[in-house]
C-alpha atoms as a PDB file:
ATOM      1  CA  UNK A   1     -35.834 -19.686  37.395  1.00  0.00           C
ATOM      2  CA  UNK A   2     -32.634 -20.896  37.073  1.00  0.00           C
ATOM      3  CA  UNK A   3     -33.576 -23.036  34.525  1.00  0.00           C
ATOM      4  CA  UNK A   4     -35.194 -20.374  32.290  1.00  0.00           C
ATOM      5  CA  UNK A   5     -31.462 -18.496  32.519  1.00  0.00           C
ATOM      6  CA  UNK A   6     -29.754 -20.984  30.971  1.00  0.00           C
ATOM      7  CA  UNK A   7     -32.520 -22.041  27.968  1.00  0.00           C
ATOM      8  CA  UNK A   8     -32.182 -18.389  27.497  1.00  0.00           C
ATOM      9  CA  UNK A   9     -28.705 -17.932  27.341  1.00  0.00           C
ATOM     10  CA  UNK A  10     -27.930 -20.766  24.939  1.00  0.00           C
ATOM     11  CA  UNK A  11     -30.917 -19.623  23.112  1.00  0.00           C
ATOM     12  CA  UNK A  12     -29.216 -15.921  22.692  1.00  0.00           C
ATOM     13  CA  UNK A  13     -26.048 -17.815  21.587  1.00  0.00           C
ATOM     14  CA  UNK A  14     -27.260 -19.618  18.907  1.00  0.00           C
ATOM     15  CA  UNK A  15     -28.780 -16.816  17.325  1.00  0.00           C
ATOM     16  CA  UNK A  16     -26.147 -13.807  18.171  1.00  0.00           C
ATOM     17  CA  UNK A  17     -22.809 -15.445  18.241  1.00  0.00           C
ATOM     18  CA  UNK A  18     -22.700 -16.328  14.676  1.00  0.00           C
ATOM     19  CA  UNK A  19     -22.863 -12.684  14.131  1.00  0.00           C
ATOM     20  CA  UNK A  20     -19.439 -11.833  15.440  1.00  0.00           C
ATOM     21  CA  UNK A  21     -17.480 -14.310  13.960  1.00  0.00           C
ATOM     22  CA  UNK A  22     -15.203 -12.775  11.245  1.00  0.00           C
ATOM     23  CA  UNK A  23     -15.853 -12.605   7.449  1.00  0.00           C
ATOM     24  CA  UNK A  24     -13.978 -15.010   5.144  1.00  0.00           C
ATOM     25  CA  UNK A  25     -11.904 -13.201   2.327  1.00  0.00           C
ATOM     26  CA  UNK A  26      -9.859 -14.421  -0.971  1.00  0.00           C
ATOM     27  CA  UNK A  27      -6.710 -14.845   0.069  1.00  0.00           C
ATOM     28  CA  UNK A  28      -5.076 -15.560  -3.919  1.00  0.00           C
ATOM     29  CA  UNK A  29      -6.638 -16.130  -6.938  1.00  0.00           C
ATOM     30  CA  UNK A  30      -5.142 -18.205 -10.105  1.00  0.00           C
ATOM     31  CA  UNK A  31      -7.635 -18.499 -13.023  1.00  0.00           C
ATOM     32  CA  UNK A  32     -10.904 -19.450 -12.245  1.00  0.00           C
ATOM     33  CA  UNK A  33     -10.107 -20.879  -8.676  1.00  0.00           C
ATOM     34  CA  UNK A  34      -9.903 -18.773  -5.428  1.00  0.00           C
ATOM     35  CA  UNK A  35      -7.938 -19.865  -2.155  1.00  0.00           C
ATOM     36  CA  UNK A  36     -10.204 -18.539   0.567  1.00  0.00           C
ATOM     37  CA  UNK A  37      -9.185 -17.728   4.011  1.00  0.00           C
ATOM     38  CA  UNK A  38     -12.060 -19.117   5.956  1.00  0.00           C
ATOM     39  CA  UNK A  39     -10.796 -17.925   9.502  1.00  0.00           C
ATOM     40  CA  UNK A  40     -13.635 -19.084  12.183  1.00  0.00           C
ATOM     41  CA  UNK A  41     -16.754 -18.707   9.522  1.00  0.00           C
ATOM     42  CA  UNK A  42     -18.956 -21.580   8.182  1.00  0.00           C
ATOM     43  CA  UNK A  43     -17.494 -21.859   4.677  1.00  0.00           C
ATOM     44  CA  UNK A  44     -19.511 -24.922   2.956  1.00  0.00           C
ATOM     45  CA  UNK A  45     -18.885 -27.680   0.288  1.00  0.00           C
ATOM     46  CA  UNK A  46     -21.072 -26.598  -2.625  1.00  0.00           C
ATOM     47  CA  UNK A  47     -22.802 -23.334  -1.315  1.00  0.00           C
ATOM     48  CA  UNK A  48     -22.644 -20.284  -3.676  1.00  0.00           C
ATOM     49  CA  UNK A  49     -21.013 -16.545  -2.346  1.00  0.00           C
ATOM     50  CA  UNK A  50     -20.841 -12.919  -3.231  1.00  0.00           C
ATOM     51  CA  UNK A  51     -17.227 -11.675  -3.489  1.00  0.00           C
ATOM     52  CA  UNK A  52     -18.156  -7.946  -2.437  1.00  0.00           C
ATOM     53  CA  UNK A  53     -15.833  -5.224  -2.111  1.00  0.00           C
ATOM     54  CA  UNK A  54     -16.779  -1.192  -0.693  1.00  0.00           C
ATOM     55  CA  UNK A  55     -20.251  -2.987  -0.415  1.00  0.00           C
ATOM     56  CA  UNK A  56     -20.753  -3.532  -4.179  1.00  0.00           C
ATOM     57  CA  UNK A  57     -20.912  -7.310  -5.574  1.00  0.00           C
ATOM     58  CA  UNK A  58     -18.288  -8.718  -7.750  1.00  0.00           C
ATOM     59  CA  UNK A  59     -18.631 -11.618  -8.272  1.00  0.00           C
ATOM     60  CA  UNK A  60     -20.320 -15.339  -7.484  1.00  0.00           C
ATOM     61  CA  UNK A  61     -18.313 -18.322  -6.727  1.00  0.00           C
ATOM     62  CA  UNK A  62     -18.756 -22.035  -5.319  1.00  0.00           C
ATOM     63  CA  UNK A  63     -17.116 -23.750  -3.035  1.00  0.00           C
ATOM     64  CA  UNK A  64     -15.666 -26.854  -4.074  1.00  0.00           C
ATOM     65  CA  UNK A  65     -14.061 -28.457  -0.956  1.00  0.00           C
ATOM     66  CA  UNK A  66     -12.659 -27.106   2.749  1.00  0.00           C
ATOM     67  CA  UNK A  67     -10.025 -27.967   4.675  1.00  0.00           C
ATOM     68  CA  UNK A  68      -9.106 -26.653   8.229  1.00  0.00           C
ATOM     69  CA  UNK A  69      -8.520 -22.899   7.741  1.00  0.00           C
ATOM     70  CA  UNK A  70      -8.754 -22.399   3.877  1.00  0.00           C
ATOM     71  CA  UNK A  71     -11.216 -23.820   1.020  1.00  0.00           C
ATOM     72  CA  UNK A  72     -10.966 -23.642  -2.307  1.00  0.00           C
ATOM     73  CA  UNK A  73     -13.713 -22.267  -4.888  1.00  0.00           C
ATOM     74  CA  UNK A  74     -14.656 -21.404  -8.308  1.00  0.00           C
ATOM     75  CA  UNK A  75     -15.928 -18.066 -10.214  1.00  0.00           C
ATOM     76  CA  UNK A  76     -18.988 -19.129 -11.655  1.00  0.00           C
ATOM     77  CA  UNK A  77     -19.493 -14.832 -12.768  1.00  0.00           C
ATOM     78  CA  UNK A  78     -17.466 -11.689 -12.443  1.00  0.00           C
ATOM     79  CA  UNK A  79     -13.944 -10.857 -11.659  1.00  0.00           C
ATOM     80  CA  UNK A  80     -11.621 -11.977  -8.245  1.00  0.00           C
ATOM     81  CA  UNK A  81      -9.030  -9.602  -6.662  1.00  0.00           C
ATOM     82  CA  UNK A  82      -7.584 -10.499  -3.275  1.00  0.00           C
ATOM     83  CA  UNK A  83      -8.670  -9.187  -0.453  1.00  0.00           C
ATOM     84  CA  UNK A  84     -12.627  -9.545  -1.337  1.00  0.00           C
ATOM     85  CA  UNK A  85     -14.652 -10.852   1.339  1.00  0.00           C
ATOM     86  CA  UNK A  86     -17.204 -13.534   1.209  1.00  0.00           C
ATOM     87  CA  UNK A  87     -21.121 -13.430   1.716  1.00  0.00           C
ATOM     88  CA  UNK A  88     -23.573 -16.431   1.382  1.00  0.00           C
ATOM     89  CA  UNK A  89     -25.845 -15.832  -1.100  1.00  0.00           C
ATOM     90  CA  UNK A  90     -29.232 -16.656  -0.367  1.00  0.00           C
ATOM     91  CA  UNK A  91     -30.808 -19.897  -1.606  1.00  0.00           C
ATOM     92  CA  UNK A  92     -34.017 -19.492  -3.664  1.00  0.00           C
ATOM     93  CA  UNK A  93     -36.865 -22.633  -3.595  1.00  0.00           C
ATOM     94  CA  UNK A  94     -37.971 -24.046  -6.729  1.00  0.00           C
ATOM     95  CA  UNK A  95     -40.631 -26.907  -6.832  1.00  0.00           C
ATOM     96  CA  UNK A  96     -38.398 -28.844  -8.305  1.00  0.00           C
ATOM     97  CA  UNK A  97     -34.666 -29.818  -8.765  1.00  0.00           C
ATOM     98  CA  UNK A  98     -34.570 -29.255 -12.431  1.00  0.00           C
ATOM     99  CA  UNK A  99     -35.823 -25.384 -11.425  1.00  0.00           C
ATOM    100  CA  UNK A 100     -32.548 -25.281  -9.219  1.00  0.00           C
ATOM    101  CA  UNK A 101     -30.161 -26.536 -11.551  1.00  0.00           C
ATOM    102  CA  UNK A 102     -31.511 -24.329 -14.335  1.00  0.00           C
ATOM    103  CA  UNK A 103     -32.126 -20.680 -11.926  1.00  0.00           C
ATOM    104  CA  UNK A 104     -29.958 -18.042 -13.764  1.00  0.00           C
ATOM    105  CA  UNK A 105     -27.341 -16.230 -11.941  1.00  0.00           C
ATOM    106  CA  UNK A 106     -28.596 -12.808 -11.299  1.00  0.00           C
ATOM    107  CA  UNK A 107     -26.758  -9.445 -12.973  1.00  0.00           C
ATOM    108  CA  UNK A 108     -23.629  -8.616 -11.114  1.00  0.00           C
ATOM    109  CA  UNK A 109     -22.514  -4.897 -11.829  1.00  0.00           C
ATOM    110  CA  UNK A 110     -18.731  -6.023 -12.771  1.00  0.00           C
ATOM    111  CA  UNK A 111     -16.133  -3.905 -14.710  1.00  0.00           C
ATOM    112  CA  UNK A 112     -17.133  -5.753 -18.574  1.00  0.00           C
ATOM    113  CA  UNK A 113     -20.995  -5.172 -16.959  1.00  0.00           C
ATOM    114  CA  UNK A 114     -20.030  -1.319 -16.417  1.00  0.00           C
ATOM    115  CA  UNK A 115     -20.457   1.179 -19.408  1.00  0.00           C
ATOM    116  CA  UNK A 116     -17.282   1.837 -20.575  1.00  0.00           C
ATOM    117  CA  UNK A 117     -15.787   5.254 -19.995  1.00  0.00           C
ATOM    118  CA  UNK A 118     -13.052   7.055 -22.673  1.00  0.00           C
ATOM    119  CA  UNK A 119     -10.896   7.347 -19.735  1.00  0.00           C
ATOM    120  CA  UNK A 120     -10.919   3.412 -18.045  1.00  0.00           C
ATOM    121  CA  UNK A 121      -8.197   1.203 -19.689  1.00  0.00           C
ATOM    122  CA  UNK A 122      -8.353  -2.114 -18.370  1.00  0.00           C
ATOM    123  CA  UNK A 123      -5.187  -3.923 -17.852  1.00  0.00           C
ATOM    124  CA  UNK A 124      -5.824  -7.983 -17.368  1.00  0.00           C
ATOM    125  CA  UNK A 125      -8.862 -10.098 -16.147  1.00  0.00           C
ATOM    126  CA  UNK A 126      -8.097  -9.447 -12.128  1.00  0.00           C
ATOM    127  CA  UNK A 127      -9.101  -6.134 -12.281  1.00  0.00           C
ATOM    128  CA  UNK A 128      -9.576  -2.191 -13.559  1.00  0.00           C
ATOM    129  CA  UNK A 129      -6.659   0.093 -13.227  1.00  0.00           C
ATOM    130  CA  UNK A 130      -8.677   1.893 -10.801  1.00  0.00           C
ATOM    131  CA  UNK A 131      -8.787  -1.241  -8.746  1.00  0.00           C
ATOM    132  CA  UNK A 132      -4.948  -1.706  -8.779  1.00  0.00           C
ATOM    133  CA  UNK A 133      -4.123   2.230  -7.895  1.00  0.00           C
ATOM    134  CA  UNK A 134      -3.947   3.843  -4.696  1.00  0.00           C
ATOM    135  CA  UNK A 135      -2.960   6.930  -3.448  1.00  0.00           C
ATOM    136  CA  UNK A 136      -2.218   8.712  -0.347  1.00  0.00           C
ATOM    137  CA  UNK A 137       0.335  10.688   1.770  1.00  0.00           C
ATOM    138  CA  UNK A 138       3.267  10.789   4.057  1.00  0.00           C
ATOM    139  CA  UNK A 139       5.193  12.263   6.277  1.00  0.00           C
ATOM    140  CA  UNK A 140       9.238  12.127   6.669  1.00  0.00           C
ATOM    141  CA  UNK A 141      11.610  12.110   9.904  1.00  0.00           C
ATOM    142  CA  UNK A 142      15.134  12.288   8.197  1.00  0.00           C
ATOM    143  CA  UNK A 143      18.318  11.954   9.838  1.00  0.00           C
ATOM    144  CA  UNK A 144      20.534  13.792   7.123  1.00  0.00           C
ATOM    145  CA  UNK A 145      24.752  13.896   7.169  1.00  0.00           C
ATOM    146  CA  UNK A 146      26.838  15.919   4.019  1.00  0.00           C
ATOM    147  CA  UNK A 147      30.278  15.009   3.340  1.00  0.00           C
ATOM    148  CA  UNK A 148      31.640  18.713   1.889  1.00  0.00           C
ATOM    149  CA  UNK A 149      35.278  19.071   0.981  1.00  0.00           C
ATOM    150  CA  UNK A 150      36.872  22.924   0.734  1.00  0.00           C
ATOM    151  CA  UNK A 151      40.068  24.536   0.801  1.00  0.00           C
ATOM    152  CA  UNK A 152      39.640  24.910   5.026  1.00  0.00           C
ATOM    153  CA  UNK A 153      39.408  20.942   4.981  1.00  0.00           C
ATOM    154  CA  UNK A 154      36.563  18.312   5.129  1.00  0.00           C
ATOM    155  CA  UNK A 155      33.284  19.001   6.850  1.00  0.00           C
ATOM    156  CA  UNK A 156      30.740  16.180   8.036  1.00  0.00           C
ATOM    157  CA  UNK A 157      27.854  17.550   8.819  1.00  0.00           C
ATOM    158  CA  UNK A 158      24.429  16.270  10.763  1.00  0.00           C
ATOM    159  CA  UNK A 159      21.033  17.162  11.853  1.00  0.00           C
ATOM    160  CA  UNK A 160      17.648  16.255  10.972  1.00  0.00           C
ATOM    161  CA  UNK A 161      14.150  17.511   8.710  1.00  0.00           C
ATOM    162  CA  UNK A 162      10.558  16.898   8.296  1.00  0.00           C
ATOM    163  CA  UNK A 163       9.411  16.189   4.652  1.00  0.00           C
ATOM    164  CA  UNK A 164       6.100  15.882   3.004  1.00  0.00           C
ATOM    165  CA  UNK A 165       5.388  13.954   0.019  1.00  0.00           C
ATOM    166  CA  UNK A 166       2.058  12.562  -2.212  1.00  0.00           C
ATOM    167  CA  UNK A 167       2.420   8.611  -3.067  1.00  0.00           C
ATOM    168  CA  UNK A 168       0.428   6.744  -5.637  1.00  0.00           C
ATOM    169  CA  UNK A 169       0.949   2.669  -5.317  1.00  0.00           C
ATOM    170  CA  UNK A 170       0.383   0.659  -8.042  1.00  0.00           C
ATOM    171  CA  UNK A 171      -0.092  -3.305  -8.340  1.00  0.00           C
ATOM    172  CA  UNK A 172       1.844  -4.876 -11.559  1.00  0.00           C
ATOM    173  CA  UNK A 173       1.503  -8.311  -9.939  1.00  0.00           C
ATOM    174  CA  UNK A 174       0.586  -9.857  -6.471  1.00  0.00           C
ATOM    175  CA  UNK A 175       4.469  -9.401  -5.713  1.00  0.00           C
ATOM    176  CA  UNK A 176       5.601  -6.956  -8.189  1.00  0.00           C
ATOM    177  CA  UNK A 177       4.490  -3.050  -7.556  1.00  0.00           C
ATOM    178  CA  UNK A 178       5.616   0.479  -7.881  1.00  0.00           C
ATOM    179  CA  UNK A 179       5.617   3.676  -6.029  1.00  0.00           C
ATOM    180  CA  UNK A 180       5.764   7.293  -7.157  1.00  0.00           C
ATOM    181  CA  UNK A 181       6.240  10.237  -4.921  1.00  0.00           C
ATOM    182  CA  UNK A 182       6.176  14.284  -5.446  1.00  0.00           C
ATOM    183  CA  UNK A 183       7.011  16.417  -2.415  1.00  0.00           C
ATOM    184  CA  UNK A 184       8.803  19.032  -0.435  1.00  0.00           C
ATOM    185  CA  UNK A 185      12.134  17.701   0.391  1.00  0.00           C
ATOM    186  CA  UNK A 186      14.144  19.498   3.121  1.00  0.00           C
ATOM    187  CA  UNK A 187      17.725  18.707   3.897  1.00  0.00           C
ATOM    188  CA  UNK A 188      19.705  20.283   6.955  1.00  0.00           C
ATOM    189  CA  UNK A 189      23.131  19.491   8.349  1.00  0.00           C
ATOM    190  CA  UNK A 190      25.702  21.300  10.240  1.00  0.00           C
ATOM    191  CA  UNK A 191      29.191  21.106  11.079  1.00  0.00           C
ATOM    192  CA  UNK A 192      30.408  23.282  14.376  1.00  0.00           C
ATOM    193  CA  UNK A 193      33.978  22.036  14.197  1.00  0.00           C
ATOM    194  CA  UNK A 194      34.375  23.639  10.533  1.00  0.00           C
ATOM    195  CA  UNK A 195      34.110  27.808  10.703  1.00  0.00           C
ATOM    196  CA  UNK A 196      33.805  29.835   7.355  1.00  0.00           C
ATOM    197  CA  UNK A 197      37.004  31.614   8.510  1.00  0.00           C
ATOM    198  CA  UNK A 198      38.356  32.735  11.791  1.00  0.00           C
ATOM    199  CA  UNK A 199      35.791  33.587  13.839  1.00  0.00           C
ATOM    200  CA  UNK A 200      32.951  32.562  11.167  1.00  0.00           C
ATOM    201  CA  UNK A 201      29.699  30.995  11.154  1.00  0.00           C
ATOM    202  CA  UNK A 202      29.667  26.667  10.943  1.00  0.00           C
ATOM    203  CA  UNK A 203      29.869  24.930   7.793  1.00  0.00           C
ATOM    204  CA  UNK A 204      25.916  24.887   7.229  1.00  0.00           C
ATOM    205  CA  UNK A 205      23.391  23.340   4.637  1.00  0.00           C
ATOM    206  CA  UNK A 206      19.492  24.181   4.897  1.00  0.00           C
ATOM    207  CA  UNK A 207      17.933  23.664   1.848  1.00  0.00           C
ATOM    208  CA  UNK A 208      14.066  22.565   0.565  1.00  0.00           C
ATOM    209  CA  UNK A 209      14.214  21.249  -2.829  1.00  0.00           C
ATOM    210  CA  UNK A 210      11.142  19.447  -4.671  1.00  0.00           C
ATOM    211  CA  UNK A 211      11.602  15.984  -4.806  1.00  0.00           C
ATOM    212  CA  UNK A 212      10.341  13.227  -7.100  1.00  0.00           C
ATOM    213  CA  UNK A 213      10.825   9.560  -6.693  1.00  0.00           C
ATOM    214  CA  UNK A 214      10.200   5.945  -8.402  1.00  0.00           C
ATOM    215  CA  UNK A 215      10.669   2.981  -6.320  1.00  0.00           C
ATOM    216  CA  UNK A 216      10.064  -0.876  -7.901  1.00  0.00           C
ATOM    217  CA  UNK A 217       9.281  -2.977  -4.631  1.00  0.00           C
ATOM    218  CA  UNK A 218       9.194  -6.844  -3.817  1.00  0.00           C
ATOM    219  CA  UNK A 219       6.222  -7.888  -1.604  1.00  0.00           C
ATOM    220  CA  UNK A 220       7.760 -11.115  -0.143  1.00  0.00           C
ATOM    221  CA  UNK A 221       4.944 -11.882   2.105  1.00  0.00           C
ATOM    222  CA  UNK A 222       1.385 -10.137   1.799  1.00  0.00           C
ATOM    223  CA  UNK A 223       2.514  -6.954   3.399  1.00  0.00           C
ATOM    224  CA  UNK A 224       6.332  -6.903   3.592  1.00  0.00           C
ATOM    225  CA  UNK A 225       8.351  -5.347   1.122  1.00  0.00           C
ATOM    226  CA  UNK A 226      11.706  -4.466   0.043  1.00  0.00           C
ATOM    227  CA  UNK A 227      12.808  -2.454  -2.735  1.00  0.00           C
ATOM    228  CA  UNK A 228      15.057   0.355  -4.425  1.00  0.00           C
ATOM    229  CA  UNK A 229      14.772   3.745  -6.100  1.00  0.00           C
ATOM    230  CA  UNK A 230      15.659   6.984  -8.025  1.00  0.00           C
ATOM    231  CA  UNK A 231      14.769  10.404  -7.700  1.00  0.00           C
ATOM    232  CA  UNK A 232      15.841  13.748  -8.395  1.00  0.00           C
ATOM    233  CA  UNK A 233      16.007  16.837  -6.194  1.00  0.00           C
ATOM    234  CA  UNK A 234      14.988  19.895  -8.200  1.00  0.00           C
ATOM    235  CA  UNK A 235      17.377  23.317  -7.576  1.00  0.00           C
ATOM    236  CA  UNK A 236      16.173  24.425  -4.079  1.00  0.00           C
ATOM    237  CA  UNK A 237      13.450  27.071  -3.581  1.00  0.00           C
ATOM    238  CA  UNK A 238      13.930  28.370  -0.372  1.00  0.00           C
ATOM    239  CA  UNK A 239      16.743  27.881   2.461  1.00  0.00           C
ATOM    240  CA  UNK A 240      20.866  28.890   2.218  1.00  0.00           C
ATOM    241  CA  UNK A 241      24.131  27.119   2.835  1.00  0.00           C
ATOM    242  CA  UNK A 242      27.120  28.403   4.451  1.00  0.00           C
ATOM    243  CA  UNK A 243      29.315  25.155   3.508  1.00  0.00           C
ATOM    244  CA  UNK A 244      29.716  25.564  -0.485  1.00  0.00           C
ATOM    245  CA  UNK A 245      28.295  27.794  -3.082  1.00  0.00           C
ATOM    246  CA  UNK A 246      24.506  26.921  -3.324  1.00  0.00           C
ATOM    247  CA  UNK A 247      24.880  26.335  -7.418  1.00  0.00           C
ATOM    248  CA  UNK A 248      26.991  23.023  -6.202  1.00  0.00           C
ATOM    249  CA  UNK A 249      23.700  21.656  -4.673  1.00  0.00           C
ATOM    250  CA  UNK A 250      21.588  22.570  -7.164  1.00  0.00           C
ATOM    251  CA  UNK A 251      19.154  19.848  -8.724  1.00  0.00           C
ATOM    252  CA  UNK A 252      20.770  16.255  -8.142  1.00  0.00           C
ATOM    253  CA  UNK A 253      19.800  12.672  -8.734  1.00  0.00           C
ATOM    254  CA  UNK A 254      20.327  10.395  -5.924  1.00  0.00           C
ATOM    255  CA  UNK A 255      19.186   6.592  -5.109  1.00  0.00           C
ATOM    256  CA  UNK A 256      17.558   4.939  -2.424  1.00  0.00           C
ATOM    257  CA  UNK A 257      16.913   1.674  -0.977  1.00  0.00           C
ATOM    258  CA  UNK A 258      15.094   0.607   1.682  1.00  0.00           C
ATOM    259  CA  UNK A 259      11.666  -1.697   2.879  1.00  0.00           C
ATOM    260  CA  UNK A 260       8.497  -1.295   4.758  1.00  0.00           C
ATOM    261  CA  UNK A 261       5.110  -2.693   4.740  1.00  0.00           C
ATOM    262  CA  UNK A 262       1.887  -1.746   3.935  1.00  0.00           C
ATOM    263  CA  UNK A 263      -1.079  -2.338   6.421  1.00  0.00           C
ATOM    264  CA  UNK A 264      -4.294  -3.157   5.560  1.00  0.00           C
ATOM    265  CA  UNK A 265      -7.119  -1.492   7.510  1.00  0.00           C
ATOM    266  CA  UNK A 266      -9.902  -2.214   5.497  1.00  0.00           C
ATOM    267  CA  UNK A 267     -10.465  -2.475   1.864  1.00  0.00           C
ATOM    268  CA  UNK A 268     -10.088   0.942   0.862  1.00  0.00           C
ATOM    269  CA  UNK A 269      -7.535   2.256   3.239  1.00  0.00           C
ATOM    270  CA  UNK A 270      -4.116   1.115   4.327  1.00  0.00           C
ATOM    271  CA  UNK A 271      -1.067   2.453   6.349  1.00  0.00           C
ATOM    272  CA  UNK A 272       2.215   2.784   4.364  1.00  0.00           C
ATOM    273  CA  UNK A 273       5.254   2.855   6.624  1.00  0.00           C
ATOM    274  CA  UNK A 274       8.922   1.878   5.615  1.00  0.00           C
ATOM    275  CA  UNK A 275      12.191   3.169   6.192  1.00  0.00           C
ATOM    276  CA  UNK A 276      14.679   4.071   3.448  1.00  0.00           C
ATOM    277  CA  UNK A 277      18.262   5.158   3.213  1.00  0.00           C
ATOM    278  CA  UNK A 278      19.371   7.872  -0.071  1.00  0.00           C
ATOM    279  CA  UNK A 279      22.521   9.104  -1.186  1.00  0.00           C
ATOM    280  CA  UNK A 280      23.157  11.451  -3.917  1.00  0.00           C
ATOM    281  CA  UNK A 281      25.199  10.711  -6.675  1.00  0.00           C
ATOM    282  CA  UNK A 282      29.117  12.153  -6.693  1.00  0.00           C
ATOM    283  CA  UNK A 283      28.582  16.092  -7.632  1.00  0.00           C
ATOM    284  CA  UNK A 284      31.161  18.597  -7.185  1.00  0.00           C
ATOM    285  CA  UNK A 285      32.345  18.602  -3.578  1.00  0.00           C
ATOM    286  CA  UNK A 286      29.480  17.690  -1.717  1.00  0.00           C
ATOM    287  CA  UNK A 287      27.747  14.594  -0.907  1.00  0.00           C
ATOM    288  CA  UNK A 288      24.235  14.207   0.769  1.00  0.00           C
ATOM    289  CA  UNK A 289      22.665  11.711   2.298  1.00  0.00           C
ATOM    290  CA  UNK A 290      20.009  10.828   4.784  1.00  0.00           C
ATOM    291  CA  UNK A 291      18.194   7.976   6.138  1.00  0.00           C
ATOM    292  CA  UNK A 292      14.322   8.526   6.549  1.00  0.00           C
ATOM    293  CA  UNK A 293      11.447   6.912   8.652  1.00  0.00           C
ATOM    294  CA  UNK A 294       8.063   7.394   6.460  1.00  0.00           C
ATOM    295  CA  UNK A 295       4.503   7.204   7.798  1.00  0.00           C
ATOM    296  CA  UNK A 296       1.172   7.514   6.128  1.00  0.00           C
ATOM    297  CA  UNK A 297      -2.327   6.812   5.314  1.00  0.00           C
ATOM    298  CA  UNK A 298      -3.135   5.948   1.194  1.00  0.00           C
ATOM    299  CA  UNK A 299      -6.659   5.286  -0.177  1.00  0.00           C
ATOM    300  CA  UNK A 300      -7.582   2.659  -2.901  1.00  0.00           C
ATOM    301  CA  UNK A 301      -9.179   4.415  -5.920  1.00  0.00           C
END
């Protein structure tokens, strides 16, 4: 009996293990050649693959040689975007090798394959616009401080906001890629040690204004990134100040710096999350700044 076990168990390994191990995936493309991450899979010399994405087929490749780790392969049809993940294509018998070598690659539904729509615009050979675009939102814990000079003296002001903004990323180049932002902006600082006269309320700024950003950032590794920005803050539309007239913080333009990454949970959805710092540019006699942590979720198109 104990015997049986243990034909049994090896048998169930053989046959069920394989099915666990994790998917290989392009890991760069240049060309015509892919760099694939093999992982733990069984990536072979001369076998031919799907590159599927969202369950839809790509494109075919072969594998020209492995190495530990990695393996390097050819598009025979379709288009390559990192990111794609690998799947053996089935092998079809002929009665003889001169059937094999001559079998046609079967259709692919790729973007020149795809009827063309007014709207598309395809930008280079890696890939749609669509495929390059993704969009999303997030949420912001600022720490914001004003610098406000006045007749009574200087007041430096603190406290901190929740903001909301929409995001769309968008790839220029492996490294190279931009972010724009729309959103409700909210700003609040106060100072207790300046009054508004004897006796008076603190020197106090709560404003919402409608923000709206560009950032240009620098992926140095896959999903790290620095970068820098502008945006304006339109006049505010709701909120009051104690510490100036609100005309002096009417719209503003301000810039930002700051760096993040992006994490990948699948193909379609990753988690945006970086922390920037923002100052507004010198405007009558306040100064605002704040330094925000930014979390999200954005969708690929």
């Amino acid at each position: 009996m104990k015997l049986n076990n243990f034909i049994f168990t090896i048998i169930l390994s053989t046959f069920l293990l394989p099915s666990f191990s994790w998917a290989a995936s392009v890991k760069k493309v240049k060309g015509k050649n892919v760099l694939i991450d093999t992982e733990s899979s069984n990536i072979k010399t001369g076998a031919l693959y799907y590159l599927v994405r969202g369950g839809k087929k790509k494109a075919i490749i072969k594998v020209l040689k492995t190495r530990p780790g990695q393996a390097i392969g050819k598009i025979l049809k379709g288009n390559a975007q990192p990111g794609y993940t690998l799947v053996r294509r089935p092998s079809k018998k002929k009665s003889t090798s001169t059937a094999r070598r001559s079998e046609p690659l079967p259709p692919l539904k790729t973007v020149e394959n795809e009827p063309k729509r007014k709207s598309s615009k395809s930008y280079s050979s890696g890939g749609s616009f669509k495929d390059k675009l993704k969009i999303g939102g997030v949420i912001t814990l600022g720490q914001d401080t004003a610098k406000v000079e006045s007749s009574t003296g200087t007041s430096n002001g603190s406290g901190s906001s929740t903001s909301f903004e929409l995001i769309a990323d968008y790839d220029f180049s492996e490294k190279i890629k931009i972010r724009a932002s729309i959103g409700q902006q909210a700003f609040s600082t106060e100072d207790t040690s300046v009054t508004i006269g004897p006796g008076g309320p603190p020197s106090r700024i709560d404003l919402g204004y409608i923000n709206v950003d560009l950032w240009g950032k620098y992926h140095f590794k896959e999903m790290y990134w620095a970068g820098a920005g502008i945006g304006i803050l339109l006049s505010p539309s709701y909120g009051g100040t104690t510490a100036v007239q609100e005309e002096e913080l009417g719209s503003q333009m301000y810039l930002q710096v700051g760096g993040g990454v992006d994490y990948k949970l699948s193909d379609k959805f990753s988690i945006p999350a970086w922390i920037e710092y923002g100052t507004t540019l010198a405007s009558g006699d306040a100064t605002l700044s704040s330094i925000g942590l930014k979390l999200g979720l954005s969708m690929q198109l």
